[in-house]
N, C-alpha and C. Protein backbone atom coordinates (compact mmCIF):
# COMPACT_ATOMS: atom_id res chain seq x y z
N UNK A 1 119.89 66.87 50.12
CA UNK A 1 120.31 65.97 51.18
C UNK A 1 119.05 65.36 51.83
N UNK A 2 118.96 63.97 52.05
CA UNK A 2 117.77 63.21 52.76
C UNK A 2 118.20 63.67 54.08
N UNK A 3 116.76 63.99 54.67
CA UNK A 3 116.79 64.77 56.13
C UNK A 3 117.36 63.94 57.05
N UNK A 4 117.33 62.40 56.72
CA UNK A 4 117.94 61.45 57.93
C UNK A 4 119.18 61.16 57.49
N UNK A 5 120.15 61.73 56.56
CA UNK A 5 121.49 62.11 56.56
C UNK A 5 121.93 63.45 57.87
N UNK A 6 121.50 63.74 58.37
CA UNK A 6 121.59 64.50 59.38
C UNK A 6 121.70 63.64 60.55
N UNK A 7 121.05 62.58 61.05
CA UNK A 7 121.24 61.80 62.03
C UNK A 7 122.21 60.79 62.23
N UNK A 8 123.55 60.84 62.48
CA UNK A 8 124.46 59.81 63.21
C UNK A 8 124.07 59.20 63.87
N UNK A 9 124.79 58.29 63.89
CA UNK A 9 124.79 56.85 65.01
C UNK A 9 126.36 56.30 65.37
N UNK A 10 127.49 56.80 66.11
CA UNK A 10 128.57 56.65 66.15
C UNK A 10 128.48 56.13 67.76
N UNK A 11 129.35 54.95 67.76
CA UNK A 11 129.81 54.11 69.08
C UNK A 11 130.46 54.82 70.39
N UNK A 12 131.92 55.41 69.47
CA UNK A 12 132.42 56.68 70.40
C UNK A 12 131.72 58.03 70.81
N UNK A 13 130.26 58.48 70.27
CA UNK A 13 129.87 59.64 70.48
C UNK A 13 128.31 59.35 71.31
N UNK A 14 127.97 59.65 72.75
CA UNK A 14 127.57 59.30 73.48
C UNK A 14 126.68 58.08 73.54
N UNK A 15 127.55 57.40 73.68
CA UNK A 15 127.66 55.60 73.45
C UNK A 15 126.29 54.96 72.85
N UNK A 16 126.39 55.36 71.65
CA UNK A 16 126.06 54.99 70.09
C UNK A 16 124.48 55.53 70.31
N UNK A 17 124.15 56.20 70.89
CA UNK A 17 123.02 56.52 70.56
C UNK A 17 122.56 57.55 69.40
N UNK A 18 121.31 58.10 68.49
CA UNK A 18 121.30 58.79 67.71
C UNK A 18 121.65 60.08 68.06
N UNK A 19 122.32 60.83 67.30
CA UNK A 19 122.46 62.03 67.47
C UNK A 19 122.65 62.52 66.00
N UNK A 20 122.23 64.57 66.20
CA UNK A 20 122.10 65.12 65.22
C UNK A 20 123.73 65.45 64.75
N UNK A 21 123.87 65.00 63.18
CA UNK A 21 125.64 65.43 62.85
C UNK A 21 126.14 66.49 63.01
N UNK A 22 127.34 65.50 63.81
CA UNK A 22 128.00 66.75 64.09
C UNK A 22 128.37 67.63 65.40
N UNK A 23 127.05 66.90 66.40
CA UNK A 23 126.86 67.47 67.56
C UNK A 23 126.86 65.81 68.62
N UNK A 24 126.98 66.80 69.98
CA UNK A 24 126.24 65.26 70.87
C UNK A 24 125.03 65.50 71.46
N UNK A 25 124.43 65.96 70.56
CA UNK A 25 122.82 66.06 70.72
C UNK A 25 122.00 65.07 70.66
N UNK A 26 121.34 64.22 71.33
CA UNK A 26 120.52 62.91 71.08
C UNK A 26 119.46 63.46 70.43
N UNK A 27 118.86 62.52 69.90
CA UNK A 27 117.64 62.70 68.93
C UNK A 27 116.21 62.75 70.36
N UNK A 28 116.67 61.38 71.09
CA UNK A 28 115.61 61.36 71.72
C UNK A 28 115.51 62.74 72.70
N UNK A 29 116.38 63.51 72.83
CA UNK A 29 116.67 64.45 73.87
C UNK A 29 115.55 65.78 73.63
N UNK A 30 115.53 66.06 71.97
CA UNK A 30 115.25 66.75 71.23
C UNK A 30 113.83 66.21 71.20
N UNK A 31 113.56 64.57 70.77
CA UNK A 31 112.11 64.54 70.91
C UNK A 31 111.11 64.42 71.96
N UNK A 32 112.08 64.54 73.15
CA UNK A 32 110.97 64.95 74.43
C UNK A 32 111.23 66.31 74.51
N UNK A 33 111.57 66.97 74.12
CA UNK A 33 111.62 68.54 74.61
C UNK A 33 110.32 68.86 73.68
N UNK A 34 110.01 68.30 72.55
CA UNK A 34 108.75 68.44 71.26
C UNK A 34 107.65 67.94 72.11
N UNK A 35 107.74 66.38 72.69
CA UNK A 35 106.53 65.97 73.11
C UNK A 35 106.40 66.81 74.26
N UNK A 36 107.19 67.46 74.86
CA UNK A 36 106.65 68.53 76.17
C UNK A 36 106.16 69.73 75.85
N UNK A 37 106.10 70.08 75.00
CA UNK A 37 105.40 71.18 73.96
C UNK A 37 106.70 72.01 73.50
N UNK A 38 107.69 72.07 73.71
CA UNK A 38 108.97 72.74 73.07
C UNK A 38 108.40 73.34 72.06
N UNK A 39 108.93 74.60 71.64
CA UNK A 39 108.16 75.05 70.71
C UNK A 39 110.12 75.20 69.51
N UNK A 40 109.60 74.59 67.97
CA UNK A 40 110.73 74.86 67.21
C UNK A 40 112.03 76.00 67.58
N UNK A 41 111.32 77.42 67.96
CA UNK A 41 111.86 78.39 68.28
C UNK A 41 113.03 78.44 69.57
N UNK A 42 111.78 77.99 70.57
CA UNK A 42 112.81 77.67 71.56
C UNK A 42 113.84 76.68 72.11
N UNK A 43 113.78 75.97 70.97
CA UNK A 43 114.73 74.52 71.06
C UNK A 43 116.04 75.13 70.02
N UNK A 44 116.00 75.80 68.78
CA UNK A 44 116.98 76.70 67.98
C UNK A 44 117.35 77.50 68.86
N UNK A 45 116.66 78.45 69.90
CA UNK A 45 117.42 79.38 70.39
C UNK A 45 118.27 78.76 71.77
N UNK A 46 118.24 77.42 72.09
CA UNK A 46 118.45 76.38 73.21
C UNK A 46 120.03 76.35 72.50
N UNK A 47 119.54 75.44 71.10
CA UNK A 47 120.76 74.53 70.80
C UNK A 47 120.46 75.62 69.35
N UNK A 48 121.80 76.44 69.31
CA UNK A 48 121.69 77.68 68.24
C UNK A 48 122.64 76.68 66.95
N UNK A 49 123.46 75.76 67.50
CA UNK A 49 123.92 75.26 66.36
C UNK A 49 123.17 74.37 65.10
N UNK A 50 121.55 73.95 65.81
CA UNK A 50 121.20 73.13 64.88
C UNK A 50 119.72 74.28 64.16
N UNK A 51 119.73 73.18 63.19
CA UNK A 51 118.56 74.07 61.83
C UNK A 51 117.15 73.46 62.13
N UNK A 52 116.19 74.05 61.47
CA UNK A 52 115.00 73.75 61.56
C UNK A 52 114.76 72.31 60.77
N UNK A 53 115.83 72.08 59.83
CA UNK A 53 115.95 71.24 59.19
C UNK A 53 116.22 69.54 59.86
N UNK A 54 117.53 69.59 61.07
CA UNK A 54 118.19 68.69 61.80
C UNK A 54 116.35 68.50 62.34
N UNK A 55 115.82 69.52 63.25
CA UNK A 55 114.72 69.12 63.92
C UNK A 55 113.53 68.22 63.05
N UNK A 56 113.56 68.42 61.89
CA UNK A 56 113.01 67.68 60.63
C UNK A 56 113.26 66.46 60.83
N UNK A 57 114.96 66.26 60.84
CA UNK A 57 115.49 64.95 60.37
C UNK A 57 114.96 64.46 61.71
N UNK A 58 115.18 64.74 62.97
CA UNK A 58 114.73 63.71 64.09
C UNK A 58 113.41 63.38 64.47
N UNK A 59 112.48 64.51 63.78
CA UNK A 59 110.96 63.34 63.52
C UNK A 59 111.20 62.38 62.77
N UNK A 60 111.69 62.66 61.43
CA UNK A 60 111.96 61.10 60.45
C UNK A 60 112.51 60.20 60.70
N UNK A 61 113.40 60.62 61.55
CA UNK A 61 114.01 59.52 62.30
C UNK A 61 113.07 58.57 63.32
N UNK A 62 112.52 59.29 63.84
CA UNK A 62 111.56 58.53 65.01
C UNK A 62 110.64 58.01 64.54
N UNK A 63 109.88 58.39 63.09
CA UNK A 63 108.93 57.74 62.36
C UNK A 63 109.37 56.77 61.13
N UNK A 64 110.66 56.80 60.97
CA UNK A 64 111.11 55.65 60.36
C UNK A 64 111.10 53.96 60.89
N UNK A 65 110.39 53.23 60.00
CA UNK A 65 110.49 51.72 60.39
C UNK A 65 111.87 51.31 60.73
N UNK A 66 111.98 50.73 61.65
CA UNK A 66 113.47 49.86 62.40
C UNK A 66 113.73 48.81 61.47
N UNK A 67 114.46 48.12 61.34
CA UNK A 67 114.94 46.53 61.29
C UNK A 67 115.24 45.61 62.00
């Protein structure tokens, strides 16, 4: 599975912003808790439903070129 198959973008699910599938977790939510020094560990034991993997997909996400 490509790691940014993990990231939704749905209208009805907190009004269309990215989030990890499945959840209403924003991406950006997740990438300031990283830029504040969040450490992997304590963001899994935060939000126990997502993988080390989802946290993967929302760097790629943020370092992916737009259109």
């Amino acid at each position: 599975m490509d790691l940014l198959e993990r990231i939704e973008i749905r209208k009805e699910v907190m009004g269309g912003k990215a989030c990890v599938r499945g959840t209403r977790i924003a991406v950006h939510t997740l990438l300031n808790f990283m830029a504040a020094g969040d450490t992997e560990e304590s963001l899994l034991e935060a939000y126990p439903q997502l993988t080390v993997e989802d946290l993967k997909a929302c760097l790629q996400y943020a370092a992916a070129p737009r259109k």
